[in-house]
Structure formats: structure tokens, C-alpha cells
PDB file of N, CA and C in Angstrom:
ATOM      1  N   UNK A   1       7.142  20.039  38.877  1.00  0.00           N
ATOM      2  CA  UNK A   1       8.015  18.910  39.230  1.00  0.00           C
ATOM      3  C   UNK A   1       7.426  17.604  38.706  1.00  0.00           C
ATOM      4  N   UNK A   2       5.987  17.034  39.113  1.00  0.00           N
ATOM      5  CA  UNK A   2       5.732  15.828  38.074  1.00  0.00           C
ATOM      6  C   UNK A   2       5.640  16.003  37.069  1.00  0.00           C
ATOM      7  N   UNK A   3       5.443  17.511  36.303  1.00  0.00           N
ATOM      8  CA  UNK A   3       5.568  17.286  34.964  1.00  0.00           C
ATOM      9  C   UNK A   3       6.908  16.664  34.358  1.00  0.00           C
ATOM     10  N   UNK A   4       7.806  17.606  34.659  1.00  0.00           N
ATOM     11  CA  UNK A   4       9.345  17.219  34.321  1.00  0.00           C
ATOM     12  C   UNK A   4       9.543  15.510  34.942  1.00  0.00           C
ATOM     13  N   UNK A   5       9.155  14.903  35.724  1.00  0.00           N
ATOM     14  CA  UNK A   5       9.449  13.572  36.325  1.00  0.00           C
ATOM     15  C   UNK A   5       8.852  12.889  34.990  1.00  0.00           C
ATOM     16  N   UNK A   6       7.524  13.533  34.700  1.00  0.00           N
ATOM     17  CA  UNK A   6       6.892  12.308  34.278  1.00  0.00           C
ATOM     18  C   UNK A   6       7.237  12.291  32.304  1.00  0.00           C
ATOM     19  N   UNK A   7       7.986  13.570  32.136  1.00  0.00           N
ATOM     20  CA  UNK A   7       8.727  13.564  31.205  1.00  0.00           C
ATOM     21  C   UNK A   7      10.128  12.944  30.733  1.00  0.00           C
ATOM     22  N   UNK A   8      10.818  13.184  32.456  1.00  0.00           N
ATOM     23  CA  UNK A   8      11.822  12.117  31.815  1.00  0.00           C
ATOM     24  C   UNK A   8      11.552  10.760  31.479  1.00  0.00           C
ATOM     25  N   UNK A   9      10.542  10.042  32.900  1.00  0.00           N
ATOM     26  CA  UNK A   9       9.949   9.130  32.525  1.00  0.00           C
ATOM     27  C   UNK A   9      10.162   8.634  30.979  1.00  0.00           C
ATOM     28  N   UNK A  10       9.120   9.462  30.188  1.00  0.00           N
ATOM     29  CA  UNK A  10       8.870   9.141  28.665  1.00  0.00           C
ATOM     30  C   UNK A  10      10.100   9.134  27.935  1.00  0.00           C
ATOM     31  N   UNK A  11      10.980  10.108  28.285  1.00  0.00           N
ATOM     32  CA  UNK A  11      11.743   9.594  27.176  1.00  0.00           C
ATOM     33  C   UNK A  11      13.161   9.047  27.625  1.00  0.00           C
ATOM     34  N   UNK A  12      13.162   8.592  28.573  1.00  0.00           N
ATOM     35  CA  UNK A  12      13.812   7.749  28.776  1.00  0.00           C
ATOM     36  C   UNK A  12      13.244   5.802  28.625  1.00  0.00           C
ATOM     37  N   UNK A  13      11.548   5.880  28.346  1.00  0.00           N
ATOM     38  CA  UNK A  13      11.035   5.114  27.961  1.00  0.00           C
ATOM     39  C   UNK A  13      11.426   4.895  26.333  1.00  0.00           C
ATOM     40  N   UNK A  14      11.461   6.244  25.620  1.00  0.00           N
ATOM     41  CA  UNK A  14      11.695   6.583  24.410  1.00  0.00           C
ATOM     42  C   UNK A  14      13.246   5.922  23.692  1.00  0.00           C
ATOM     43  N   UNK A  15      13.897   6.595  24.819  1.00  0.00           N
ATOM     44  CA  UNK A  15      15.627   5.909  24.344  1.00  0.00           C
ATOM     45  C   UNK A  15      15.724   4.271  24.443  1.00  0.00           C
ATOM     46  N   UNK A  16      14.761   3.845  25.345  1.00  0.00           N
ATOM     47  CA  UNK A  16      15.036   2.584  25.417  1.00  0.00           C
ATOM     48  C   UNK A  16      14.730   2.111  24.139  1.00  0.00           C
ATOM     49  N   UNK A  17      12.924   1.917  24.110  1.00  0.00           N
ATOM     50  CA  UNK A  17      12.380   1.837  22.334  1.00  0.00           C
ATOM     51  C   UNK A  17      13.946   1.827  21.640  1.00  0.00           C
ATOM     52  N   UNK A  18      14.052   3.049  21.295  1.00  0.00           N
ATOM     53  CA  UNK A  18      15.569   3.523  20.424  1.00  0.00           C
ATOM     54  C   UNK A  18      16.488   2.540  20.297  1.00  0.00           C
ATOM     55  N   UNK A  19      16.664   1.901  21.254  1.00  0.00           N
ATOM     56  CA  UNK A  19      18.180   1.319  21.773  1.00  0.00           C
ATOM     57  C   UNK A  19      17.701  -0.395  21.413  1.00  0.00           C
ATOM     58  N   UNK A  20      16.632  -0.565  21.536  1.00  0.00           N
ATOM     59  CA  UNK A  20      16.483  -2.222  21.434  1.00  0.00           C
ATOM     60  C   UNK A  20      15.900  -2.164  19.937  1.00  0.00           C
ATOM     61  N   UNK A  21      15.185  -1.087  18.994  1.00  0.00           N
ATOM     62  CA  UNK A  21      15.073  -1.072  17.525  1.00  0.00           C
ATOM     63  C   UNK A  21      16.542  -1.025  16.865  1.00  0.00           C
ATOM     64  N   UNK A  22      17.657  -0.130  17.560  1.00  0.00           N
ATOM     65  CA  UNK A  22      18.824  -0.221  17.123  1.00  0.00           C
ATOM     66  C   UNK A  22      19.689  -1.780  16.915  1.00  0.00           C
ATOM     67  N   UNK A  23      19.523  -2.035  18.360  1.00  0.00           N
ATOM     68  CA  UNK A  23      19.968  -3.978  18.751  1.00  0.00           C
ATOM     69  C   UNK A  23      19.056  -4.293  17.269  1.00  0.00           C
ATOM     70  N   UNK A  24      18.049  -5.014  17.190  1.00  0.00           N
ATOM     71  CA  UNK A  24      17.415  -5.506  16.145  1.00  0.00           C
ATOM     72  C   UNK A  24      17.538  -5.464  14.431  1.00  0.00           C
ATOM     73  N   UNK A  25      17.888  -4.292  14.321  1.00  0.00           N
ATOM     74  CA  UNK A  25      18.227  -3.382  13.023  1.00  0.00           C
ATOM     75  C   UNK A  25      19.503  -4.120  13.099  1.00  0.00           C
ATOM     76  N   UNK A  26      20.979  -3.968  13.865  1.00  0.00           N
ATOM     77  CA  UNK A  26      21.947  -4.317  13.995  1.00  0.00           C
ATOM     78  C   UNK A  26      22.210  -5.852  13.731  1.00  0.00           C
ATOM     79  N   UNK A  27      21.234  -6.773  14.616  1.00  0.00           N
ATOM     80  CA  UNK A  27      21.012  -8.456  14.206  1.00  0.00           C
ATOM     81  C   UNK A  27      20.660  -8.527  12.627  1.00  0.00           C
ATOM     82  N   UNK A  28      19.783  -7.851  12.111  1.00  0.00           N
ATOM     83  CA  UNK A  28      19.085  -8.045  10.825  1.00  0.00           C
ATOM     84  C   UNK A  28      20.188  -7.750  10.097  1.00  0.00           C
ATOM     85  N   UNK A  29      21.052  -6.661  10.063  1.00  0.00           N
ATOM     86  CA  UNK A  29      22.204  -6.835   9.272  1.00  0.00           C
ATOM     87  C   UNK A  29      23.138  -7.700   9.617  1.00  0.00           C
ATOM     88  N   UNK A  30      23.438  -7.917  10.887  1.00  0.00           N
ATOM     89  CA  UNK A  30      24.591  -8.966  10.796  1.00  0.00           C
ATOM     90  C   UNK A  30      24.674  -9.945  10.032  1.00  0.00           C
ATOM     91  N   UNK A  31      22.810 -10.505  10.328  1.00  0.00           N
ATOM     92  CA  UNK A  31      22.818 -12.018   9.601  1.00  0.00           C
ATOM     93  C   UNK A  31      22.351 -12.061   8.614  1.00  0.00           C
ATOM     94  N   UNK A  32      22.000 -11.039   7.687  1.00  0.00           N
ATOM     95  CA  UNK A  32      21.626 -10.823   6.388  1.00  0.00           C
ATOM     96  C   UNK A  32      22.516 -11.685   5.456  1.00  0.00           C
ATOM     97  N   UNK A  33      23.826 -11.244   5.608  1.00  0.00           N
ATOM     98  CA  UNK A  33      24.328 -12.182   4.649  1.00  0.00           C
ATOM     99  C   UNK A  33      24.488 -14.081   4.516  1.00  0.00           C
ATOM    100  N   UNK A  34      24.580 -13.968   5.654  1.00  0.00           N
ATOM    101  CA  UNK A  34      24.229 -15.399   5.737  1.00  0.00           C
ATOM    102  C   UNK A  34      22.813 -16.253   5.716  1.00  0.00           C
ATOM    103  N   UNK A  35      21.896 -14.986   5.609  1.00  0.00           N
ATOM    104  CA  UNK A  35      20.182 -15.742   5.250  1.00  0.00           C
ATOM    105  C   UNK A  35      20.183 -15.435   3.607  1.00  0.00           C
ATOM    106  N   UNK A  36      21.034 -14.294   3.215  1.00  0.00           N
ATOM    107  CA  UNK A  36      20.898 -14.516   1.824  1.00  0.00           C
ATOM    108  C   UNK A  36      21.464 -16.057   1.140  1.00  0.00           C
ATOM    109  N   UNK A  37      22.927 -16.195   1.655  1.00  0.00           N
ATOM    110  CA  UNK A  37      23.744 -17.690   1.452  1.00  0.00           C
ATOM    111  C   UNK A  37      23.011 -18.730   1.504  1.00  0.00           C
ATOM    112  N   UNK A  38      21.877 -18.802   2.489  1.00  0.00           N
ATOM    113  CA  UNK A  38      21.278 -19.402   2.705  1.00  0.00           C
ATOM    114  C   UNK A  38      19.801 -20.142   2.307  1.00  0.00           C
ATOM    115  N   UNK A  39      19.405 -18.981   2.062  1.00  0.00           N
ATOM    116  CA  UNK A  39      18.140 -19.009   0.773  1.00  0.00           C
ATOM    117  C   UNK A  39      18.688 -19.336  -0.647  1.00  0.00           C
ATOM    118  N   UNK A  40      20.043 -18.518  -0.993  1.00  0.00           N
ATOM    119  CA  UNK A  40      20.032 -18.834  -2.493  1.00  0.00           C
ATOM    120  C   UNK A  40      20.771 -20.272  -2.091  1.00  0.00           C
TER     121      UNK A  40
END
């Protein structure tokens, strides 16, 4: 039983990681085009 607890634990630690690299990845493209507009 703590094994399995302390497993979901992790990867539900894991999906999070996942989910806020996804958010980030997602910003970096949004505003890509407009930092390119912007630089050139």
C-alpha cells in the first residue's frame, strides 16, 4: 500500500512537470512570431 501511494505520488508529480513544460512550450510558440517581428 505505501508503495502504490507513494507511486502515485510520483507520477502524478510527473504529469504535473508534463503539464506546466507543455503550458511553456505552448507560450514559446504562441509568441514566437511576434519575437521574430520583433527582432527583425
Amino acid at each position: 500500500m505505501k508503495n502504490r501511494t507513494r507511486n502515485e505520488r510520483r507520477r502524478a508529480r510527473r504529469e504535473a512537470v508534463r503539464g506546466v513544460v507543455v503550458t511553456i512550450c505552448f507560450l514559446v510558440a504562441l509568441f514566437a512570431d511576434s519575437w521574430v517581428e520583433w527582432i527583425l
